[in-house]
Protein backbone atom coordinates (compact mmCIF):
# COMPACT_ATOMS: atom_id res chain seq x y z
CA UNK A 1 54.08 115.17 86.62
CA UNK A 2 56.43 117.11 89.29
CA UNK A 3 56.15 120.98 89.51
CA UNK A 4 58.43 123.08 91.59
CA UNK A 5 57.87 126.75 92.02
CA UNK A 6 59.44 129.37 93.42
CA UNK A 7 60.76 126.87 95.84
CA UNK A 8 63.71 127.46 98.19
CA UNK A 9 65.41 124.15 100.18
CA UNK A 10 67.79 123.89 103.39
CA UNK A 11 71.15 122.95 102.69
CA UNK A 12 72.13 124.08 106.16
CA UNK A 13 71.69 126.74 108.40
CA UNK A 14 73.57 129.31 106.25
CA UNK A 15 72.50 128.00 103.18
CA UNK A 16 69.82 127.24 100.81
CA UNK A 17 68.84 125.78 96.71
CA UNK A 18 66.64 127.41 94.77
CA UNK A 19 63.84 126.55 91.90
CA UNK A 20 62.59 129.63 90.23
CA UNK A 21 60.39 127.00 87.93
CA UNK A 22 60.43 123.26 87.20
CA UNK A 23 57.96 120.88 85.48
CA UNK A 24 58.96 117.57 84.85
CA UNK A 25 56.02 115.97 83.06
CA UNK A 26 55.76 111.67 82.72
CA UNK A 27 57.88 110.21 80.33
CA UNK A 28 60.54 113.14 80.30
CA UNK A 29 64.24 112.24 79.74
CA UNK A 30 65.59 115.04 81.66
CA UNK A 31 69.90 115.37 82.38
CA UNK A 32 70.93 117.99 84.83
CA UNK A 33 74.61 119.73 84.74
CA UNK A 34 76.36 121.57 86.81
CA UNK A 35 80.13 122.48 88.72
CA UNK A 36 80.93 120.38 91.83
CA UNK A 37 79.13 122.35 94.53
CA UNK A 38 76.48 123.80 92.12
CA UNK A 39 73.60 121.60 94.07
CA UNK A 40 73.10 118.85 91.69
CA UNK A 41 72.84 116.41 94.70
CA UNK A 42 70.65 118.48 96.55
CA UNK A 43 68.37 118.67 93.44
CA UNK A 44 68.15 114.68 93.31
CA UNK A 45 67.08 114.58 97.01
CA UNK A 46 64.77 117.77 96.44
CA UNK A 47 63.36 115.66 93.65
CA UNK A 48 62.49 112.84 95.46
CA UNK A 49 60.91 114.39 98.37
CA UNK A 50 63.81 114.03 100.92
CA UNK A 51 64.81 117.68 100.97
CA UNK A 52 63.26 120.36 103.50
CA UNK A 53 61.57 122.69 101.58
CA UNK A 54 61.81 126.15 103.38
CA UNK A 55 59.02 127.81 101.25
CA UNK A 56 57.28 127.59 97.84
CA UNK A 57 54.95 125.08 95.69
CA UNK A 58 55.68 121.90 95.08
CA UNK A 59 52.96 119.53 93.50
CA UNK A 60 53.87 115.82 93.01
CA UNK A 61 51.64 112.97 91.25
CA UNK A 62 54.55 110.18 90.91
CA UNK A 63 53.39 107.44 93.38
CA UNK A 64 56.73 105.76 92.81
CA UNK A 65 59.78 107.45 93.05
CA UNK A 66 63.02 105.62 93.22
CA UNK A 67 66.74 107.56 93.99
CA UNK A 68 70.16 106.25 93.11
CA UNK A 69 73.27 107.82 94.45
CA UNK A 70 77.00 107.49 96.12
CA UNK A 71 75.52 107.73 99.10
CA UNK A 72 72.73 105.39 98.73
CA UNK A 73 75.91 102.73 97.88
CA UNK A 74 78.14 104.29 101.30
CA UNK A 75 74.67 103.28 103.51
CA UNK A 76 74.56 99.60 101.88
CA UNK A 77 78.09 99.33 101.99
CA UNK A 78 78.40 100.85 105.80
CA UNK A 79 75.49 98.33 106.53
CA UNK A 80 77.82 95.71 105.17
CA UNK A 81 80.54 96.86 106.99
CA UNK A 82 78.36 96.59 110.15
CA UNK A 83 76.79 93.19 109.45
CA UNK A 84 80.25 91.92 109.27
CA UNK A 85 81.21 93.50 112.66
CA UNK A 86 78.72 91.41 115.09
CA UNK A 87 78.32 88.72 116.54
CA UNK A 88 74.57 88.97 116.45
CA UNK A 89 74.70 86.61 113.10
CA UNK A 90 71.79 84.73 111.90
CA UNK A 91 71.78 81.18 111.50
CA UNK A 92 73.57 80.14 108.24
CA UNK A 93 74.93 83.41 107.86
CA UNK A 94 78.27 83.86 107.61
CA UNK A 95 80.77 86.72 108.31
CA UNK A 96 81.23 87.56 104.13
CA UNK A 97 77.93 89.75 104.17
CA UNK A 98 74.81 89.28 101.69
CA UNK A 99 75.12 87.82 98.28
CA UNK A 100 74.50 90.12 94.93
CA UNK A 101 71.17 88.80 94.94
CA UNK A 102 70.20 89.25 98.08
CA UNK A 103 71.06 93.33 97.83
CA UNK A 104 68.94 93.27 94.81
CA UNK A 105 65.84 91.31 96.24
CA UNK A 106 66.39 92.84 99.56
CA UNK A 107 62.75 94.64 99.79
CA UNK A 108 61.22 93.09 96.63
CA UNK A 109 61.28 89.40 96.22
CA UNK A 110 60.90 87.81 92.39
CA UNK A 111 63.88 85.94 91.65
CA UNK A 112 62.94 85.36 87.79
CA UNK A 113 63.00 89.77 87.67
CA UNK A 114 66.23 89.77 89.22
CA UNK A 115 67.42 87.19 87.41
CA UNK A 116 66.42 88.98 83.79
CA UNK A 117 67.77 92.45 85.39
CA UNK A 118 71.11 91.14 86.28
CA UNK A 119 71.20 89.56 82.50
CA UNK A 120 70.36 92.71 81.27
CA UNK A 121 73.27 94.56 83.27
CA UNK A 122 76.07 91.98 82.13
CA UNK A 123 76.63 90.66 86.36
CA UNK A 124 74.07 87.28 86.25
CA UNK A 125 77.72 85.13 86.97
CA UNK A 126 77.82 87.17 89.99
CA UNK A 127 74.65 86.96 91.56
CA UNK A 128 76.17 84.27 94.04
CA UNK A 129 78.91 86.66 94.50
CA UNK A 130 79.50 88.61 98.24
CA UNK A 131 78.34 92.43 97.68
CA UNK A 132 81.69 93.59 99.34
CA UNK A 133 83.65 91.54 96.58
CA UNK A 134 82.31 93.31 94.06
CA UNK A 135 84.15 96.09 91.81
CA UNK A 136 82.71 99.62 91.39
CA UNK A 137 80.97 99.16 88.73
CA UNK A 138 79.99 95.93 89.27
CA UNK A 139 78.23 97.59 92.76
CA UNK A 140 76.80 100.40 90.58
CA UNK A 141 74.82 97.99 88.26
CA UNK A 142 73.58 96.12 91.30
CA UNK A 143 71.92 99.04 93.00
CA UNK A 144 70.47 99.79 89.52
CA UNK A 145 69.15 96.38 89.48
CA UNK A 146 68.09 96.84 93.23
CA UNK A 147 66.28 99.80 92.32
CA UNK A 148 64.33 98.16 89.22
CA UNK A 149 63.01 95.83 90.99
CA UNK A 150 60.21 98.25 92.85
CA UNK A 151 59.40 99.48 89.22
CA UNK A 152 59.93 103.18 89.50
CA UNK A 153 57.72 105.55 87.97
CA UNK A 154 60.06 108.30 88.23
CA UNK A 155 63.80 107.22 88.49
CA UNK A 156 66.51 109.58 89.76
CA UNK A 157 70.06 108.38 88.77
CA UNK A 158 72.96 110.87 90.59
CA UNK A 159 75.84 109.90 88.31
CA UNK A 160 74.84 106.73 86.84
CA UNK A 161 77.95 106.45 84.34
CA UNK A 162 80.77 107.14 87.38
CA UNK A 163 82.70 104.43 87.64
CA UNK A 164 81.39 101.94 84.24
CA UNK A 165 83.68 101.01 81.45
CA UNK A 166 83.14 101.96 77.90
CA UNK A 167 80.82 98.84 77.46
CA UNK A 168 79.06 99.01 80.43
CA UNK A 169 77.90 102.97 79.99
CA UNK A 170 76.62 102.29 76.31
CA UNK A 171 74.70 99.26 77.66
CA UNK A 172 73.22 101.38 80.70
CA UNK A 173 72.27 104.39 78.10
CA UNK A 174 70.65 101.42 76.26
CA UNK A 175 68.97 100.11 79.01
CA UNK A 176 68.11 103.42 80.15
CA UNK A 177 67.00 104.39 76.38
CA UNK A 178 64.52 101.06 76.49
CA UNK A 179 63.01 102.11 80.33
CA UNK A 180 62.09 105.62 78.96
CA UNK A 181 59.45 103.88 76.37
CA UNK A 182 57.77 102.08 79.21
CA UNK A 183 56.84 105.28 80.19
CA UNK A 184 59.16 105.49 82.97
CA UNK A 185 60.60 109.22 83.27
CA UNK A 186 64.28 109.54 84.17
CA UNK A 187 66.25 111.91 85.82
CA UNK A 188 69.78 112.05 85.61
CA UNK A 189 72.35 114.17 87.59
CA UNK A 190 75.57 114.38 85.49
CA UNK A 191 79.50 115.94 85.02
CA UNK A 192 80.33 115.05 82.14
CA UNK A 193 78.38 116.93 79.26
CA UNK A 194 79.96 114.00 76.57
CA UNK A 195 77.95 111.59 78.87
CA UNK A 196 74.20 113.07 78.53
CA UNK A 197 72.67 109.84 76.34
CA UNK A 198 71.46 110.96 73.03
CA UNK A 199 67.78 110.42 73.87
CA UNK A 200 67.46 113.04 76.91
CA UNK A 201 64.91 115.57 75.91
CA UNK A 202 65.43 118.78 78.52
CA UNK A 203 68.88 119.67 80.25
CA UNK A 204 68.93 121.69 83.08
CA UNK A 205 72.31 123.67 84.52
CA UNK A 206 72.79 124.14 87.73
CA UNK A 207 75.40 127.19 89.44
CA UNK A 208 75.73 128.62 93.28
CA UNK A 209 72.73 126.21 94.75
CA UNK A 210 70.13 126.91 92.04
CA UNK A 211 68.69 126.11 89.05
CA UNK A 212 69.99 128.90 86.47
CA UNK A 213 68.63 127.50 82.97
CA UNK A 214 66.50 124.56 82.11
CA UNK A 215 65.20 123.96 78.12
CA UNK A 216 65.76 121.55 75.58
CA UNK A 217 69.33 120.10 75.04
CA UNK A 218 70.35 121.86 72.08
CA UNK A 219 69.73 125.18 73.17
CA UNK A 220 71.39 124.44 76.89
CA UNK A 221 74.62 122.53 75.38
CA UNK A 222 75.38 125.89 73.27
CA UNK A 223 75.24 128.19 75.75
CA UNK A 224 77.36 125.61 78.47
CA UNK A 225 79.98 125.00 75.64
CA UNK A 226 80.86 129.02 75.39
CA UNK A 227 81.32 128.96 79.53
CA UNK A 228 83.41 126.14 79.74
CA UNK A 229 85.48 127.49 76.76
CA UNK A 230 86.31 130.63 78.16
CA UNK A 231 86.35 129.18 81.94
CA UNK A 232 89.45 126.85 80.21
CA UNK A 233 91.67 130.05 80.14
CA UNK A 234 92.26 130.06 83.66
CA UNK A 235 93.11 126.11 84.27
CA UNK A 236 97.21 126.44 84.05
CA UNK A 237 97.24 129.59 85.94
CA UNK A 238 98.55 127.74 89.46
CA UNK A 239 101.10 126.39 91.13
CA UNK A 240 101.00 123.50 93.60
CA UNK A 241 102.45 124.15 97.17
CA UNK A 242 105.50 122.20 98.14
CA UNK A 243 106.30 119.03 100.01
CA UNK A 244 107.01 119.59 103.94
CA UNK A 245 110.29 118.33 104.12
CA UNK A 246 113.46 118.22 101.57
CA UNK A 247 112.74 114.38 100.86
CA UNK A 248 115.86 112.02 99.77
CA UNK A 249 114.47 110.33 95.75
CA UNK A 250 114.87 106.99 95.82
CA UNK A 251 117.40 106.09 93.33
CA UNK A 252 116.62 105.63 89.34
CA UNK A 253 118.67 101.90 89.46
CA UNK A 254 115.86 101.08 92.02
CA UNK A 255 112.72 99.89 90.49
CA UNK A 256 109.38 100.75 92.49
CA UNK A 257 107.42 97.47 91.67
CA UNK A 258 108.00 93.90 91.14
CA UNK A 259 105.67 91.99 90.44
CA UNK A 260 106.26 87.86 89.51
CA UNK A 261 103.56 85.61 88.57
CA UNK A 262 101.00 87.19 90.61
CA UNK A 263 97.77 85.52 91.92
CA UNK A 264 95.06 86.66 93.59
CA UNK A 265 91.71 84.58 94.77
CA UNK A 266 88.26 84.53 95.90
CA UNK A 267 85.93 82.46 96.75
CA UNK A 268 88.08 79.90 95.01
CA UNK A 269 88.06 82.31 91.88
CA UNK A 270 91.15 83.29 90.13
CA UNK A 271 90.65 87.31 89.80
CA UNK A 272 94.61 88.19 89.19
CA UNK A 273 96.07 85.05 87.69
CA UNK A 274 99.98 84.70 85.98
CA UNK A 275 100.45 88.89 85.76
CA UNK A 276 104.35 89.66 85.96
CA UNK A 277 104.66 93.42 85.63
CA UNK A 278 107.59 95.89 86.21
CA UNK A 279 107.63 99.49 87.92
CA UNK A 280 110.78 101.54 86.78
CA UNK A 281 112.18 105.43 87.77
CA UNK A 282 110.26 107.84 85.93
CA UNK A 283 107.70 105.71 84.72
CA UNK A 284 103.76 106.41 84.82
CA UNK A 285 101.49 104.13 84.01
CA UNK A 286 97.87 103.65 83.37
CA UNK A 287 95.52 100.77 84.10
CA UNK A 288 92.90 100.08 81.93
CA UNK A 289 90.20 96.90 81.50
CA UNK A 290 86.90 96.26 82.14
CA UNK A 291 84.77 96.22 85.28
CA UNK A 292 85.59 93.62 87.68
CA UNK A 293 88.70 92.72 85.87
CA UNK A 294 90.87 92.70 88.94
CA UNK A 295 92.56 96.38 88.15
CA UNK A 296 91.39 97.49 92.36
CA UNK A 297 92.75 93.97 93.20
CA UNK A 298 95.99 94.90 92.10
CA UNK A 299 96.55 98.64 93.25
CA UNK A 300 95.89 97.06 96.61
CA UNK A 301 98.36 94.98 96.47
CA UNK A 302 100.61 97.53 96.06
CA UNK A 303 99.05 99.73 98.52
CA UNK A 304 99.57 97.05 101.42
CA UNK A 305 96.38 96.88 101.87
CA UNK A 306 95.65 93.28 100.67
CA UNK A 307 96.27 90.06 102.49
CA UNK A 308 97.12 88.08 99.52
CA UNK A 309 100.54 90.17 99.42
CA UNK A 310 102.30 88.48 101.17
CA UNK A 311 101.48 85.27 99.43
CA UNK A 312 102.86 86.82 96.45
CA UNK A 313 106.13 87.37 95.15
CA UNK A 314 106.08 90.74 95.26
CA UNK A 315 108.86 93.68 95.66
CA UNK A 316 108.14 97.30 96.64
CA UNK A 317 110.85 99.88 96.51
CA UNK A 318 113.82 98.03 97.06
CA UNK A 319 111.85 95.02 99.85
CA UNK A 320 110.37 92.06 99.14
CA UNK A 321 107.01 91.70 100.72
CA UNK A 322 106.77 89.90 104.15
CA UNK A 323 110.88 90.67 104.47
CA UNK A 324 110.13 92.54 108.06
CA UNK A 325 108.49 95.81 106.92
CA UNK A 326 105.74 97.61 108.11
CA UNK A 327 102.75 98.80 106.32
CA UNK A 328 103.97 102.08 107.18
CA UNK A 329 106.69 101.61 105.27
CA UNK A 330 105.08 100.96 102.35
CA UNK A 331 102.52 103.95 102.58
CA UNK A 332 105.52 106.73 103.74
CA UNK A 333 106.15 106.16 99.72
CA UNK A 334 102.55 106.31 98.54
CA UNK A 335 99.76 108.64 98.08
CA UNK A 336 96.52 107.01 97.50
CA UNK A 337 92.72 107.73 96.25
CA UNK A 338 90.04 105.25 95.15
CA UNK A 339 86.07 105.28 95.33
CA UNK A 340 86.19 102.73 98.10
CA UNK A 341 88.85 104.70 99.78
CA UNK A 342 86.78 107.78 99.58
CA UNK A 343 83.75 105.58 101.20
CA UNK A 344 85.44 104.57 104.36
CA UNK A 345 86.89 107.97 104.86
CA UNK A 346 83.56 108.41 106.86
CA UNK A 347 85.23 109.70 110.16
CA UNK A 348 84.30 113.00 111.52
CA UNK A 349 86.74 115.07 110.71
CA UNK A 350 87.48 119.18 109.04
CA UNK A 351 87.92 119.63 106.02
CA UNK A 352 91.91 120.91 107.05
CA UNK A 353 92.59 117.79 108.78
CA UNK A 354 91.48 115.73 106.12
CA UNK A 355 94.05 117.29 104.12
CA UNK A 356 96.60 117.00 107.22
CA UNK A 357 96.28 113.54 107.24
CA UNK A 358 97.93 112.88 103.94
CA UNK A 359 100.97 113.78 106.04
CA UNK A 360 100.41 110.92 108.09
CA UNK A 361 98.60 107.96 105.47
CA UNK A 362 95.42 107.64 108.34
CA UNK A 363 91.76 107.91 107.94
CA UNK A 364 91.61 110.23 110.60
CA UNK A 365 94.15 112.54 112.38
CA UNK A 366 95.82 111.21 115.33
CA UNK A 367 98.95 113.33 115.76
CA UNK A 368 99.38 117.08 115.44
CA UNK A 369 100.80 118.49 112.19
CA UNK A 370 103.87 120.81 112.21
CA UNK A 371 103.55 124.40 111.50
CA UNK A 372 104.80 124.01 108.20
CA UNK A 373 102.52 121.08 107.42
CA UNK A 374 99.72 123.84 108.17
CA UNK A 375 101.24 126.52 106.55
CA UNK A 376 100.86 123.83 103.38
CA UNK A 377 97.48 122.87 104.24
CA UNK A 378 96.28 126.21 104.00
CA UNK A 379 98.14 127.10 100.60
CA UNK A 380 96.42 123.67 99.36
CA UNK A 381 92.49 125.22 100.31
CA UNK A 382 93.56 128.31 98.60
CA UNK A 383 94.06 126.23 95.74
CA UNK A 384 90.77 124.35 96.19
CA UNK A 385 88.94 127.65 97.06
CA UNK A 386 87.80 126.38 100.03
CA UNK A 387 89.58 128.53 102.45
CA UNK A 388 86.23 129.50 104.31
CA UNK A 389 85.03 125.86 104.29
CA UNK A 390 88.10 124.75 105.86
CA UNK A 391 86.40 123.78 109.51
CA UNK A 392 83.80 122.77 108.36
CA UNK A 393 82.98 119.07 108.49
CA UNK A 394 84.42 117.48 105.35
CA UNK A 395 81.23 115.00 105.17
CA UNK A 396 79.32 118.30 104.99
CA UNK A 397 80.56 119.32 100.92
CA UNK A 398 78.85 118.01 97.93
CA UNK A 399 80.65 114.41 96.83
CA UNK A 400 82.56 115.93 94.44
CA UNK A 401 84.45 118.63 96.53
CA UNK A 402 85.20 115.78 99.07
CA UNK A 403 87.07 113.79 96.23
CA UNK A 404 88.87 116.86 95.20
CA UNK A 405 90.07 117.23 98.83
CA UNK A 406 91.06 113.69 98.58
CA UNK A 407 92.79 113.74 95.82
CA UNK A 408 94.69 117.24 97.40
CA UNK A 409 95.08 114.87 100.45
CA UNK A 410 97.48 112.16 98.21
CA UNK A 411 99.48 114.99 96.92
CA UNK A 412 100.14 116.78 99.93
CA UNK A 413 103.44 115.07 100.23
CA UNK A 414 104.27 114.95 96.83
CA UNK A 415 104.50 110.97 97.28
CA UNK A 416 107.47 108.98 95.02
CA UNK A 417 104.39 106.41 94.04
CA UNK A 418 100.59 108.60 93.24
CA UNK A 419 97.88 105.88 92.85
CA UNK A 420 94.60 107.19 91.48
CA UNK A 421 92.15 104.46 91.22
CA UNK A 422 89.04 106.25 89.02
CA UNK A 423 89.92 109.57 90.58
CA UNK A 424 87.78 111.76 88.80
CA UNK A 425 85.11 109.98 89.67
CA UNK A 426 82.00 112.83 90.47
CA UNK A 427 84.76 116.04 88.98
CA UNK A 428 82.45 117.72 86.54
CA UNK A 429 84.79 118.87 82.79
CA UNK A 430 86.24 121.93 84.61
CA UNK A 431 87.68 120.12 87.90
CA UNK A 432 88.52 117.01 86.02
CA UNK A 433 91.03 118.78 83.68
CA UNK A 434 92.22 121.02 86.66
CA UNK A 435 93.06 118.03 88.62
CA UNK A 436 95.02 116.38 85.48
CA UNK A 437 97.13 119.54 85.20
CA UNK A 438 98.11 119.00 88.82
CA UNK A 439 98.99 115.32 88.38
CA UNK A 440 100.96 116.52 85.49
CA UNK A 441 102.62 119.33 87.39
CA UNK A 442 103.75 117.05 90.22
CA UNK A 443 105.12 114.54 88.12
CA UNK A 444 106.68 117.44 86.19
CA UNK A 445 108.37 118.15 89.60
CA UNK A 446 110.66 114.67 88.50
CA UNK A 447 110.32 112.84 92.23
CA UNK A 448 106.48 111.53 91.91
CA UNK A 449 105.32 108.81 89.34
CA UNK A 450 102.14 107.81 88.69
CA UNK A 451 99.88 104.19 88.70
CA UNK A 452 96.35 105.35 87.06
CA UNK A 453 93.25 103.73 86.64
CA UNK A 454 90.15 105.39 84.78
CA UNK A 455 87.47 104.02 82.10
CA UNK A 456 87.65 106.77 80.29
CA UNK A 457 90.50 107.25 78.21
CA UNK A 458 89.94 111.14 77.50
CA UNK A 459 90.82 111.25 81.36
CA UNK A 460 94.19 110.24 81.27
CA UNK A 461 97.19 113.08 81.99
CA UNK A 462 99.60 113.45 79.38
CA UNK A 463 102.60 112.04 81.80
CA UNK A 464 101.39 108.43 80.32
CA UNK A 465 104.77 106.70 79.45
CA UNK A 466 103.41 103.18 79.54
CA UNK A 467 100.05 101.03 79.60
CA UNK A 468 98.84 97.89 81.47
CA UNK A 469 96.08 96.27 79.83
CA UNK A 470 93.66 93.56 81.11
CA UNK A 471 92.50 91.81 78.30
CA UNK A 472 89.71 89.34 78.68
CA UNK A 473 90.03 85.73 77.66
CA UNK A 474 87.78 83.47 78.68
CA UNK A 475 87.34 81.08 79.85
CA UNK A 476 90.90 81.66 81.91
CA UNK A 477 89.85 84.96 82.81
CA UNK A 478 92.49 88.14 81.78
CA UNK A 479 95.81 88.15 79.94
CA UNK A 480 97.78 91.24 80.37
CA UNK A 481 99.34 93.65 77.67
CA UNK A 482 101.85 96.05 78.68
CA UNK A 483 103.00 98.69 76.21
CA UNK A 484 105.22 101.52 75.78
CA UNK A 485 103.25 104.56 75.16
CA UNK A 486 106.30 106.73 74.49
């Protein structure tokens, strides 16, 4: 069992999480709940014994405890990233990084475990596959897999469901139902109150850095549904800042995105393959398919991002791809937020210049922002409420209130093309519908469209006029269905 009392834990210098009471006893199914910001990150690393514990009593007999979070996958991917910056490469190691199997067996070998894991998790036809190929969610079973593989006692999953599609959550509760009658207990830090699995036990809710309420699920989900239901009121009162300049629309004969016969490979694999698609004026789409379906593939193709662009025949706003344009002129049109956009926005930077730098499409601020442009930036952290946060260091907020600011960050401009690749990713119910009545207040606006991608079909804005679909076929791979949603 784990028993916290009367336990208080650094956050920083200025502030701290509290546990009035806890007991977690072996074999619990426990979910915890709360706001972005309420702690529910700090509780996971309080849980497993990484947190500094300023005072009070906390008595663990789990020998094994195992902890699974977004920034447990931004260390594996920045060690990727690293590997694949040297030149201090092992023999018969090449510059693509480690395979999926070699994440997963990276500090426990058994290849027949790994082997009936990755079986388990739907990914055994990628076990051969580079890690840094791999799709969200596809990298989200793996480090579950990874993590298995030490057999747990106690396992601590921050988010687990982030970033899965429809199939792959129900098998994971499965999985996760199955685990928690081998007498493993789990731990799960969620947003979404539609996502706690049927066979949790206790809930607890989390507010302000401590632990306000913790029972049995029943008697938690009543009193959560009343908040959120009167908390709802106060969602359309708002209104988003403006753009910093008087910008020139691109004109409704010009269409945003063409798209012929596209193709996109690797490792000899087809992952786009034959989609022609069409971006019109005043069209906003959404992007749905399963995991590792190509869906990222394709946003970056449009972002300029991808090197396979150019080897397609592919027209953005008005100019053909490889014609003599810049990336910059691609991006001056776009505003962009993804999961693996939010992980390599690792520089150190304020939370006000990270929102300044939408301005510019960087990672980073390199040039000064106008006076206006700040005037802007600080009308945006009123919105977020984080106008006393706002030098602080933007790796210093909980995961959730950096992909808030992120998501602020691609509207700052009010862009002609917003691409939100899973943005909601980490929101808990509250944020999640604020930030869809933004998206649907800038597109409102008439000069912004949207390209959006989400698993979860409760997430998308009402602005929807039309739907891309990638629809499996094997053994080809994905047809595409494009509908009319009007």
């Amino acid at each position: 069992m784990l028993q916290i009392e009367n336990t208080i834990y650094k956050i920083s210098d200025f502030r701290v999480f509290t546990i009035e009471s806890l007991m977690i006893n072996a074999g619990d199914i426990v979910a915890f709940v709360g706001r972005n910001g309420s702690g529910k990150s700090i509780l996971a690393k309080a849980l497993a014994g990484d947190q500094t514990i300023l005072s009070g009593k906390v008595i663990n007999r789990f020998k094994s405890i195992a902890h699974i979070s977004f920034e447990y996958l931004q260390k594996i991917i920045d060690d990727e990233w690293k590997r694949n910056n040297t030149d201090m490469l092992s023999d018969k190691e090449d510059d693509t990084g480690l395979t999926t199997s070699e994440i997963i067996q990276e500090y426990n070998q058994d290849q027949t475990l790994c082997e009936n894991l990755a079986l388990q998790f739907g990914i055994a036809h990628l076990l051969n596959r580079r890690f840094k190929y791999l799709s969200t969610g596809e990298t989200r079973k793996t480090l579950i897999c990874r993590t298995l593989m030490s057999k747990p006692e106690l396992l601590i999953l921050d988010e687990p469901f982030d970033g899965l599609d429809v199939a792959s959550r129900a098998n994971l509760a499965e999985i996760l139902s199955q685990l928690s009658k081998q007498n493993i207990t789990i731990v799960m830090v969620l947003n979404r109150f539609n996502e706690i699995p049927l066979f949790v036990k206790y809930i607890g809710l989390l507010a302000n850095c401590q632990l306000l309420k913790y029972g049995t699920k029943d008697t938690i989900l009543d009193d959560v549904a009343v908040k959120q239901l009167a908390n709802l009121e106060h969602l359309s009162n708002f209104t988003l800042p403006d753009s910093d300049e008087i910008s020139v629309p691109l004109p409704n004969d010009l269409d945003r995105i063409i798209l012929n016969n596209g193709f996109v490979q690797y490792d000899g694999k087809a992952i786009i393959n034959g989609l022609s698609w069409q971006v019109r004026a005043n069209e906003n789409w959404q992007i749905i398919g399963p995991n590792g379906a190509g869906k990222s593939t394709l946003l970056s193709l449009i972002t300029g991002d991808h090197p396979q662009g150019y080897s397609n025949d592919l027209t953005l706003f008005g100019r053909r791809r490889g014609s003599g344009e810049t990336i910059w002129d691609i991006k001056r049109h776009i505003g962009y937020v993804s999961s693996s956009f939010h992980l390599d926005y690792r520089i150190s930077l304020s939370v006000e210049n990270v929102l300044a730098s939408g301005y510019f499409d960087s990672i980073g601020l390199y040039q000064a922002p106008s006076d206006k442009q700040l005037k802007l930036v600080k009308q945006w952290l009123q919105l977020l409420d984080l106008t006393e946060l706002a030098e602080k260091p933007f790796q210093s907020l909980s995961w959730g209130l950096q992909r808030l600011v992120l998501i602020a960050r691609a509207l700052v401009k009010h862009p002609t093309l917003l691409i939100l690749d899973e943005p909601l990713q980490g929101l808990d119910y509250l944020n999640r519908e604020l930030v869809k009545s933004w998206i649907d207040n800038l597109i409102d606006r008439g000069n912004t469209q949207l390209l959006f991608v989400s698993h979860h079909t409760e997430d998308a804005p009402k602005c929807i006029t039309h739907r891309l679909t990638f629809v499996p076929n094997e053994p080809v791979g994905y047809q595409y269905k494009i509908e009319s949603m009007k």
